[in-house]
Protein backbone atom coordinates (compact mmCIF):
# COMPACT_ATOMS: atom_id res chain seq x y z
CA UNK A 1 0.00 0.00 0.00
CA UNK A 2 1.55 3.56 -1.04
CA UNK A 3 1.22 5.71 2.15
CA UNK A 4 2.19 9.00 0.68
CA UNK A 5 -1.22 10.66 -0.34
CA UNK A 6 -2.01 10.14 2.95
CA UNK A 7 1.09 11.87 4.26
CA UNK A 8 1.03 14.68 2.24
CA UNK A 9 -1.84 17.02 4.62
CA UNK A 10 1.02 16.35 7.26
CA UNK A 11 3.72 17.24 5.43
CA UNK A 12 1.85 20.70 4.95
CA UNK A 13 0.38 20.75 8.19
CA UNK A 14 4.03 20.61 9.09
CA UNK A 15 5.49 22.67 6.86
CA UNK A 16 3.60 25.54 8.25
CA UNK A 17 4.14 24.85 11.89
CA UNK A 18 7.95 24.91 11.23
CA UNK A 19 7.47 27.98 9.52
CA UNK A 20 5.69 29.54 12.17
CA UNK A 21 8.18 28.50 15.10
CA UNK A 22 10.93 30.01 12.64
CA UNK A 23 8.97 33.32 13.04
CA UNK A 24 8.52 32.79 16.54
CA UNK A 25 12.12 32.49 17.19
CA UNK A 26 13.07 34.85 14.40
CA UNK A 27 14.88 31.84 12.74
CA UNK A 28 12.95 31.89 9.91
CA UNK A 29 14.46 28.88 7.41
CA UNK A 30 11.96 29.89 4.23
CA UNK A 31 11.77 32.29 1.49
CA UNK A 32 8.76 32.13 -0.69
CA UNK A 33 10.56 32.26 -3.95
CA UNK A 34 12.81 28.77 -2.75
CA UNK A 35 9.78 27.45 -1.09
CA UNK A 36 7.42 27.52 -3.94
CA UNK A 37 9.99 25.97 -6.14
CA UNK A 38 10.93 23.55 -4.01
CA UNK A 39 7.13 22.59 -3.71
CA UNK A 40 6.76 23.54 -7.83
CA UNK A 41 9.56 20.82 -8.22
CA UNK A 42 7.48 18.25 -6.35
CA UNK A 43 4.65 18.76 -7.82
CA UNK A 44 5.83 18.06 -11.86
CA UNK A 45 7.84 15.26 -10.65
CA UNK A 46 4.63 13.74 -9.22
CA UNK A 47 2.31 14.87 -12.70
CA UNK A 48 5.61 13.28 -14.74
CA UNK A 49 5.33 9.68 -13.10
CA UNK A 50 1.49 10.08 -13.90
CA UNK A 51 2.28 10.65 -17.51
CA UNK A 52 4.95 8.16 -18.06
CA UNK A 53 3.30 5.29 -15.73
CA UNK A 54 5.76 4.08 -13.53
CA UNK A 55 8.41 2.34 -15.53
CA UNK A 56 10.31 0.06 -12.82
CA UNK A 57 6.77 -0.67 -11.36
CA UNK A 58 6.53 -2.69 -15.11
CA UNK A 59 9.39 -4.42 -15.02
CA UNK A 60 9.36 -5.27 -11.28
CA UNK A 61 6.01 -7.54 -11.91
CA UNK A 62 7.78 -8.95 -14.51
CA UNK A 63 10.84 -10.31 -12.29
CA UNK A 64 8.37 -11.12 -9.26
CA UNK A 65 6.73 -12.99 -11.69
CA UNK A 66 9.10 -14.69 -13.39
CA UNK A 67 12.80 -14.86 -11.75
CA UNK A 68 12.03 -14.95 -8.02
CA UNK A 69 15.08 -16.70 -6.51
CA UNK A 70 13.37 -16.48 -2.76
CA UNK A 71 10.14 -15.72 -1.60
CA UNK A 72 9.46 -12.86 1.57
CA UNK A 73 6.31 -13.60 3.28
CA UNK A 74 4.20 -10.16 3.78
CA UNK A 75 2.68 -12.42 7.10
CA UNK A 76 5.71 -12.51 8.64
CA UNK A 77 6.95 -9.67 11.03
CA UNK A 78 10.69 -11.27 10.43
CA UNK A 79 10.84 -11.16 6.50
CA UNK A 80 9.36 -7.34 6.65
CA UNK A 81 12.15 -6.58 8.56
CA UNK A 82 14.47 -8.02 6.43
CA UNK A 83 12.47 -6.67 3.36
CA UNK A 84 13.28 -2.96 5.11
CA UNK A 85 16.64 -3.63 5.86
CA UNK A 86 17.19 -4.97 1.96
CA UNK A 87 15.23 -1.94 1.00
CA UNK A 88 17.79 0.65 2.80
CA UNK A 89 20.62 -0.76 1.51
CA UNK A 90 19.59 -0.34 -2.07
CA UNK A 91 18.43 3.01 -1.33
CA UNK A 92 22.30 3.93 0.02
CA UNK A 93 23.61 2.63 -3.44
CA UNK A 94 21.26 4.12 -5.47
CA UNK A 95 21.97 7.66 -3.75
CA UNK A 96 25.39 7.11 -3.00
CA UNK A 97 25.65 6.37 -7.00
CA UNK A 98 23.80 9.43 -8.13
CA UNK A 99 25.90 11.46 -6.14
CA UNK A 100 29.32 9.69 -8.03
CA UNK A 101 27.71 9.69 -11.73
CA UNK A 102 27.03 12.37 -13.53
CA UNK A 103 24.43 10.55 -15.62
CA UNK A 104 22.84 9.28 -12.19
CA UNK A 105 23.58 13.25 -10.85
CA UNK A 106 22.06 14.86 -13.47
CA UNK A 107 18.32 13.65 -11.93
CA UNK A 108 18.73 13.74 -8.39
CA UNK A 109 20.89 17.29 -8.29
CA UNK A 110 17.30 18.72 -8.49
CA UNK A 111 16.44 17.64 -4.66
CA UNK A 112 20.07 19.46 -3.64
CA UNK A 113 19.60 22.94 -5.34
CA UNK A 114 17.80 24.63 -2.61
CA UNK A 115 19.94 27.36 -0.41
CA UNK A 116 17.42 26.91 2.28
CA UNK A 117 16.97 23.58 4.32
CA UNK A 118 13.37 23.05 5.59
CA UNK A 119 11.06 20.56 5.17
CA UNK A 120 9.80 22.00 1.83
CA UNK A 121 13.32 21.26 0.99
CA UNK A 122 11.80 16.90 1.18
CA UNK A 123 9.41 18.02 -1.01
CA UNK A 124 11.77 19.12 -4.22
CA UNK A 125 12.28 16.10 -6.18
CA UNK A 126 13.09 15.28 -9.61
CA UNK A 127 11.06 14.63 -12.91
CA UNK A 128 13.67 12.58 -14.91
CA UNK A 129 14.52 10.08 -11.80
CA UNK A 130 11.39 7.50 -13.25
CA UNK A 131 13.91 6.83 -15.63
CA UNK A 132 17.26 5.12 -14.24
CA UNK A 133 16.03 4.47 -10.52
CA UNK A 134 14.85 1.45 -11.44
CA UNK A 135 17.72 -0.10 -11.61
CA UNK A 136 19.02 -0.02 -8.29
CA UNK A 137 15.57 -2.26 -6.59
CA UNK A 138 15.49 -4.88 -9.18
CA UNK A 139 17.73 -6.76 -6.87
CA UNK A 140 14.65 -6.80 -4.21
CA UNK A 141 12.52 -8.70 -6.64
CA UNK A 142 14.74 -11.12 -7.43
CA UNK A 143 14.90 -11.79 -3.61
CA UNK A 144 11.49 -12.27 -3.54
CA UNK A 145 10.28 -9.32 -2.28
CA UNK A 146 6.47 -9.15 -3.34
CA UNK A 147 5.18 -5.34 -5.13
CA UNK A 148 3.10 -4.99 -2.17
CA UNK A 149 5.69 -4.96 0.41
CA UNK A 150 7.90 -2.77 -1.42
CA UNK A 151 5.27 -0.63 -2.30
CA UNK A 152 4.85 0.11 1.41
CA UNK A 153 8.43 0.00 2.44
CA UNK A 154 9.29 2.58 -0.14
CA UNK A 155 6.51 5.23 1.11
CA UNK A 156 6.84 4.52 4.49
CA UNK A 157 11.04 5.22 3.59
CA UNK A 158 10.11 8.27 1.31
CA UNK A 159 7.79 9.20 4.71
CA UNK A 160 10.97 9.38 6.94
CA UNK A 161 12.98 11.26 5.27
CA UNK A 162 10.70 14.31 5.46
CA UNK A 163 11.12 14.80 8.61
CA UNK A 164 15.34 14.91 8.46
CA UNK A 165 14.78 18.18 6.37
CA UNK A 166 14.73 20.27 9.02
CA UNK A 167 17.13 22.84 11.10
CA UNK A 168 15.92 22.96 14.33
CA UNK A 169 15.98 19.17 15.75
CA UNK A 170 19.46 19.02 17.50
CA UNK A 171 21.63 16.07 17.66
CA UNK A 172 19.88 12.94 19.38
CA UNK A 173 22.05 11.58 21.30
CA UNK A 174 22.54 7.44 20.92
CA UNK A 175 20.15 7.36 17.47
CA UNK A 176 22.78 9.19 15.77
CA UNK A 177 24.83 6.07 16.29
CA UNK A 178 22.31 4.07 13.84
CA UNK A 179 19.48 5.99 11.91
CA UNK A 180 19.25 9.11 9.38
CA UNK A 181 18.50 11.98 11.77
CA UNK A 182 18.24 15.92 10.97
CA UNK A 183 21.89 16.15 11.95
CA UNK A 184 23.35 14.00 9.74
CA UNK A 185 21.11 14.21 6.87
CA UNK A 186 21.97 18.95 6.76
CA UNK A 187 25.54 17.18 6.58
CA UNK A 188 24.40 15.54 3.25
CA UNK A 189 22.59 18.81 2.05
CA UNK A 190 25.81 20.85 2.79
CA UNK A 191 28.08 22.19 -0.01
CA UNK A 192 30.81 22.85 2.21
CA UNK A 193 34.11 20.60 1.21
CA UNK A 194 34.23 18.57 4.34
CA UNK A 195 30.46 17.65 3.38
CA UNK A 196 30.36 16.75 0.21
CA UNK A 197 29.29 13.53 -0.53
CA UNK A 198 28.56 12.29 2.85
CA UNK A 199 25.14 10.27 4.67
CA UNK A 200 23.93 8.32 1.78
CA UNK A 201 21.42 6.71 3.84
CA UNK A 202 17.51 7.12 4.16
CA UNK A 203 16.67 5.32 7.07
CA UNK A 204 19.99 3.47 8.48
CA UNK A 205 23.59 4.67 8.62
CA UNK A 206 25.06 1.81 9.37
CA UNK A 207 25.59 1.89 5.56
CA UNK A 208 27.85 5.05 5.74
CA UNK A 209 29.85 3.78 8.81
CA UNK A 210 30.22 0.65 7.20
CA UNK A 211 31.70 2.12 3.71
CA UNK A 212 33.22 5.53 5.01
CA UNK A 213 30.62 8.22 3.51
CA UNK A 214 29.64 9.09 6.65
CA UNK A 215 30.43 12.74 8.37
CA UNK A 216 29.45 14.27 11.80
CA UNK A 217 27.65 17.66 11.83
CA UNK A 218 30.24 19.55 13.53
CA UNK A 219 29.27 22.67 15.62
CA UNK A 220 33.12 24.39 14.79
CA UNK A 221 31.98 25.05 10.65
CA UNK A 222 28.31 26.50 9.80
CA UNK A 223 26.95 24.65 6.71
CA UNK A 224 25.72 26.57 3.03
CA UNK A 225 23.45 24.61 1.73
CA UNK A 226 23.22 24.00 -2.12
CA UNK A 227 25.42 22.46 -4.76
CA UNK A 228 28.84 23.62 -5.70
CA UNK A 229 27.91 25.57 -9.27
CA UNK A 230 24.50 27.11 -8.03
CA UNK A 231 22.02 27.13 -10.43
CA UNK A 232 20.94 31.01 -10.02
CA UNK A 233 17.52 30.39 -11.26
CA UNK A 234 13.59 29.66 -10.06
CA UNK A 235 12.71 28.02 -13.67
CA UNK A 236 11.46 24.86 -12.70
CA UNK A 237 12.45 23.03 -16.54
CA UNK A 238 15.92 23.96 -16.31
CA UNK A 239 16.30 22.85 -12.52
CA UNK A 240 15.72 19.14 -13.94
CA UNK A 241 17.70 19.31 -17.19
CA UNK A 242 20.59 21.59 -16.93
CA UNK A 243 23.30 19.16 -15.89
CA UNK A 244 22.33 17.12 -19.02
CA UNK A 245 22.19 19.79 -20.77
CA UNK A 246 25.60 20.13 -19.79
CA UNK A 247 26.86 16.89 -20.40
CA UNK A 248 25.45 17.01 -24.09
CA UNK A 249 27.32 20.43 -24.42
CA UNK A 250 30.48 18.61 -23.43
CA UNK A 251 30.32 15.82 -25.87
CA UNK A 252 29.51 18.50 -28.45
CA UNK A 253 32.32 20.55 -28.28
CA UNK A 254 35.48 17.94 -26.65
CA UNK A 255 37.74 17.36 -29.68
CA UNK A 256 38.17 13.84 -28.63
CA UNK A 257 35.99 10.95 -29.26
CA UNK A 258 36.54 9.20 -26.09
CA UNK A 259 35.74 12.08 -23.70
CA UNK A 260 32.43 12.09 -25.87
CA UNK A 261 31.69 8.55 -24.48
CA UNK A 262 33.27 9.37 -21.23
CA UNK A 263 30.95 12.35 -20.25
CA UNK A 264 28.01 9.56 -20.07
CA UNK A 265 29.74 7.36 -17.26
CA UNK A 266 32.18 9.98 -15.80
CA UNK A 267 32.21 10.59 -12.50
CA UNK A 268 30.72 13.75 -11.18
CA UNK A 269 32.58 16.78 -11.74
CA UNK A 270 34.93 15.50 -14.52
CA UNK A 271 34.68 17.42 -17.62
CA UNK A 272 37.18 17.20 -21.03
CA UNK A 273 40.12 19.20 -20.30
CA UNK A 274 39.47 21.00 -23.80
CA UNK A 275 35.90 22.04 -23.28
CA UNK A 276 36.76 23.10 -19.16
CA UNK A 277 38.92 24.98 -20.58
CA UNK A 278 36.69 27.37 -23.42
CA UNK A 279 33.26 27.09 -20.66
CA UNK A 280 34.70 27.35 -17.06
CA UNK A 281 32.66 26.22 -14.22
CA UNK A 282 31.14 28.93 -12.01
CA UNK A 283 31.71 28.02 -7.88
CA UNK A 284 31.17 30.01 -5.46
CA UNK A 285 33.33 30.96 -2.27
CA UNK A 286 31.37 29.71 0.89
CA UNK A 287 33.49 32.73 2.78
CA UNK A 288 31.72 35.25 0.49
CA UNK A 289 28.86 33.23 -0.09
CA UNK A 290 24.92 34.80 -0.51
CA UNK A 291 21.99 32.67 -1.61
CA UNK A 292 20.31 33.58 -4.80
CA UNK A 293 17.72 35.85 -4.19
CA UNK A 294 16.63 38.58 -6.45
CA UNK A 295 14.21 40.90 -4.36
CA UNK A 296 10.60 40.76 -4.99
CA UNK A 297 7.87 43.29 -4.01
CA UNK A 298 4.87 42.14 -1.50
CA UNK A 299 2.68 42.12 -4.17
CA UNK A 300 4.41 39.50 -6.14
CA UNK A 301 5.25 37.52 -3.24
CA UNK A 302 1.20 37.02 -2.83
CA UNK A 303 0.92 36.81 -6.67
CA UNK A 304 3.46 33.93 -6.53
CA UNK A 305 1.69 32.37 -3.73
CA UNK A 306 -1.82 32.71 -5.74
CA UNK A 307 -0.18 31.09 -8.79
CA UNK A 308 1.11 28.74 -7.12
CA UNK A 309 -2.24 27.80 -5.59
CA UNK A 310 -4.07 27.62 -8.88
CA UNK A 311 -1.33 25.03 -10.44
CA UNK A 312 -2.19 22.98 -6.71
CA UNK A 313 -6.10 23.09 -8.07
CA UNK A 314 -4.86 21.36 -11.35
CA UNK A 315 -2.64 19.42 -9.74
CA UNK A 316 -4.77 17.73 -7.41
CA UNK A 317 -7.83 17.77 -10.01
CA UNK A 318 -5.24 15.69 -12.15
CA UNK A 319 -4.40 13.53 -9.49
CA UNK A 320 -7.60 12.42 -8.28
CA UNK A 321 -8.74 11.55 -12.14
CA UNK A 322 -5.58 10.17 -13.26
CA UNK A 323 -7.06 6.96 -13.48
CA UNK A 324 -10.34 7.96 -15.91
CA UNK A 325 -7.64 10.31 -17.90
CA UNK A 326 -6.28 9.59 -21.66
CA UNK A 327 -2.87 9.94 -22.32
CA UNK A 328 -3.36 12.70 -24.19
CA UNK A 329 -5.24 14.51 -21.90
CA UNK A 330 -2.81 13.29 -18.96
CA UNK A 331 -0.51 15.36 -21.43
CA UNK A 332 -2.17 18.61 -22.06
CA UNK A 333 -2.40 18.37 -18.56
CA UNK A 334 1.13 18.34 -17.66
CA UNK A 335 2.07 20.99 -20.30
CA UNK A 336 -0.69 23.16 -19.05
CA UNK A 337 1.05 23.12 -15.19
CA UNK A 338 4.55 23.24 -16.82
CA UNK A 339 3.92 26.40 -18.60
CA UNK A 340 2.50 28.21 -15.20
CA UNK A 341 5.19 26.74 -13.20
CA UNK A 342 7.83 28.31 -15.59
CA UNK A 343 5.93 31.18 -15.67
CA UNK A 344 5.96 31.63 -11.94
CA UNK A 345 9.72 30.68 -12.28
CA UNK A 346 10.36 33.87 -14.15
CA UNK A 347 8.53 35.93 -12.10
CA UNK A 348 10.81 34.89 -9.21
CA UNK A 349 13.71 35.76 -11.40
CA UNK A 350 12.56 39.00 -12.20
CA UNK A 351 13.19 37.42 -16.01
CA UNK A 352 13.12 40.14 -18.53
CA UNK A 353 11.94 37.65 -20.82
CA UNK A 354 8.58 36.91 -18.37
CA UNK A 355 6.08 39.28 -20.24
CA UNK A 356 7.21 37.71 -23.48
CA UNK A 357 7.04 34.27 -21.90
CA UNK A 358 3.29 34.95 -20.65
CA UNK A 359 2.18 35.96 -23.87
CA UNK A 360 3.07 32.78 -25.37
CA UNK A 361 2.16 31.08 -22.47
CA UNK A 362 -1.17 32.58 -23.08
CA UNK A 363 -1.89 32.08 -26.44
CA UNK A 364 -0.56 28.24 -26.35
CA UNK A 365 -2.69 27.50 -23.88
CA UNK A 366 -5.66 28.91 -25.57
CA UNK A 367 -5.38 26.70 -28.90
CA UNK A 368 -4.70 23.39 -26.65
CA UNK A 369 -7.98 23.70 -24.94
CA UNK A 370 -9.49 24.79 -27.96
CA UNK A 371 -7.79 21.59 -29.68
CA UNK A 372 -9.41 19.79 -26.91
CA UNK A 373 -12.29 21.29 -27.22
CA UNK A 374 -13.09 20.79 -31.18
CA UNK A 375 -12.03 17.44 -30.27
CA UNK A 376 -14.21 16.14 -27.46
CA UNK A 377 -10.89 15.81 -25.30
CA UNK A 378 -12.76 17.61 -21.94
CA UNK A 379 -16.43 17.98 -21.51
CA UNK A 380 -17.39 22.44 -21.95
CA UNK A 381 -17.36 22.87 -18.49
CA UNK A 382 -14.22 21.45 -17.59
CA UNK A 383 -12.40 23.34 -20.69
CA UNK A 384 -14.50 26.83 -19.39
CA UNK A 385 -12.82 26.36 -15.93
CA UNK A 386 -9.55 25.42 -17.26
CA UNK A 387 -10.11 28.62 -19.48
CA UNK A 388 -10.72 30.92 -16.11
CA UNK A 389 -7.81 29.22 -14.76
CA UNK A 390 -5.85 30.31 -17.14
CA UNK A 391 -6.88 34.07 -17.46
CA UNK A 392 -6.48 34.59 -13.87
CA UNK A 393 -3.14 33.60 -13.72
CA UNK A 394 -2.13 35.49 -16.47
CA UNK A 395 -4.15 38.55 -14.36
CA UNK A 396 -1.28 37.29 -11.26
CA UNK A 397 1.61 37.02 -14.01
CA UNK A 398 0.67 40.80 -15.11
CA UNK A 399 -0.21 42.06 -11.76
CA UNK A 400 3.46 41.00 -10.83
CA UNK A 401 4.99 42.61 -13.29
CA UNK A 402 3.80 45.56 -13.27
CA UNK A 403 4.54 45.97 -9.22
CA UNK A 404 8.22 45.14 -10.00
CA UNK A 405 8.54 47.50 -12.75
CA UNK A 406 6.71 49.89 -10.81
CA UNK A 407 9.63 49.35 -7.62
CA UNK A 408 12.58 48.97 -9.95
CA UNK A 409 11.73 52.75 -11.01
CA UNK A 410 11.09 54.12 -7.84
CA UNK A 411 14.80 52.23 -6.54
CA UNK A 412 16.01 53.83 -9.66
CA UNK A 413 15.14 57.31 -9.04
CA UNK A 414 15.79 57.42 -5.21
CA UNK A 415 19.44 56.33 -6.25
């Protein structure tokens, strides 16, 4: 049984009851623009497993089916344990691995990008992961490991790892010795170099003491969060593709034809000494360091927040249907979010490009639904409320815009 749907009103329940005991103790840990990326980021990686199925899920009845070489017993407390313990050790590979690949990097580097650390922070995952993380929990089925227990194993995991993301649960004493806690898991999330690449685990790490990734939060160094070449952008699209983007600018331009192959299975941070070379990477000194944050007015903060409210209404309107939709309509569906999540990724950039953005954004979305509409895709009233959807948000996009245009001349004339 997946557990997460029914996790998810405590994860926001939580969410703001750590934001309100940051205020409290003026330790606030969020900033809207991270925070409703972070939670933007979550959201298309949930629509994109809707849209592509779930590819392991396929393959795993296949091998359950098929090449079982043992056989766990969901009756049995003892083979649930072991099912868990099996479980958390492919997890630490499968993280530890997509911290060391760059292919394997270029999905998961999404969940590190925040410069915050809160448990919105849980909630940023990536859209291309459906692909390759697979791999690493076929070994479970060929163990025997039924799709039912794994199913729950792997939400109840996903579960306890939201509650790591946070800054204000001190070290715990003995439990450090043996699971994931907050401590060691803002250790992982740190960019600092006695960090990096440390506390693989998700539930145990016994893993990391037993294979030497694992790192003490020390109280002598404060940790910046982030990755190492910040990404210096809200645009939700390019969060999830720009390493590969990377990569496939690499093997473009290297003059030699094994560094073209080698950028797929490098490890992370090698790049052909020819192409470093002509495009540099960008990194930050932590001693000078300051988070991205280009200044919004009030007024966009709380059109953000609106926006971002109206792509939840899809969101959840294309969850709960998912199973009655088409593929095609699962589609328009996703491009219809991705456009306003971009859209409200510019905004927080303070893109110049955002006005130009909305019109297309606009006038896209206009001939899908009426494309859907000539077509029979969505009954009239669905595609009129999609429609209203869609003109309010552009009202947000425009409302925004016009209050930071409006502050960027009154900061220009004051100076």
């Amino acid at each position: 049984m997946d557990y997460v749907a029914y996790a998810v009103p405590f994860f926001l329940l939580l969410i703001i009851l750590e934001i309100a005991w940051g205020v409290l103790r003026k330790q606030n840990t969020y900033r809207v623009n991270d925070s409703i990326n972070s939670l933007s980021l979550g959201m298309l990686s949930t629509l994109t497993k809707l849209v592509f199925l779930n590819i392991g899920m396929l393959l795993f009845v296949q091998v359950e089916s098929r090449y079982q070489w043992l056989n766990l017993d969901t009756s049995s407390a003892l083979h649930w344990l072991i099912g868990i313990v099996l479980y958390d050790f492919c997890y630490y590979w499968f993280h530890r691995i997509s911290h060391e690949r760059i292919l394997f990097w270029g999905s998961h580097v999404v969940h590190h990008q925040s410069e915050d650390f809160n448990l919105s922070t849980a909630l940023r995952q990536t859209s291309t992961g459906i692909f390759t993380t697979w791999i690493f929990y076929l070994p479970l089925f060929f163990l025997g490991m039924p799709i039912e227990m794994y199913v729950s194993i792997a939400s109840l995991h996903l579960i306890y790892q939201f509650w790591i993301h946070t800054q204000f649960v001190p070290k715990l004493g003995v439990l450090e010795w043996f699971l994931i806690t907050p401590s060691n898991h803002r250790v992982h999330h740190a960019q600092n170099p006695r960090y990096v690449d440390r506390n693989y685990g998700g539930l145990l790490c016994i893993w990391d003491r037993l294979f030497g990734t694992f790192s003490e939060e020390s109280d002598e160094e404060a940790i910046v969060y982030g990755i190492t070449t910040p990404l210096n952008t809200w645009n939700p699209l390019w969060a999830n593709v720009h390493i590969f983007s990377g990569m496939l600018r690499d093997a473009w331009h290297t003059r030699h034809v094994a560094d073209k192959v080698r950028v797929l299975t490098a490890r992370t941070g090698w790049r052909p000494a020819d192409v470093l070379e002509r495009f540099p990477d960008t990194k930050l000194k932590l001693d000078n360091f300051r988070k991205y944050d280009p200044e919004l007015t009030t007024t966009s903060k709380l059109c953000l927040t609106a926006l971002y409210l109206v792509a939840t209404v899809i969101y959840f309107w294309v969850a709960t249907q998912a199973a009655t939709l088409s593929p095609v309509q699962l589609w328009l569906a996703l491009g219809f979010t991705l456009m306003l999540l971009i859209s409200i990724g510019m905004l927080a950039d303070q893109s110049a490009r955002a006005g130009q953005w909305e019109w297309f954004r606009v006038f896209s979305c206009l001939i899908l639904l009426a494309a859907a509409d000539f077509g029979g895709l969505f009954g009239r009233e669905l595609t009129a409320a999609a429609a209203l959807c869609l003109l309010g948000s552009s009202a947000c996009v425009w409302l925004a815009l016009r209050s930071q245009i409006a502050h960027a001349s009154l900061h220009h004339a004051a100076g």
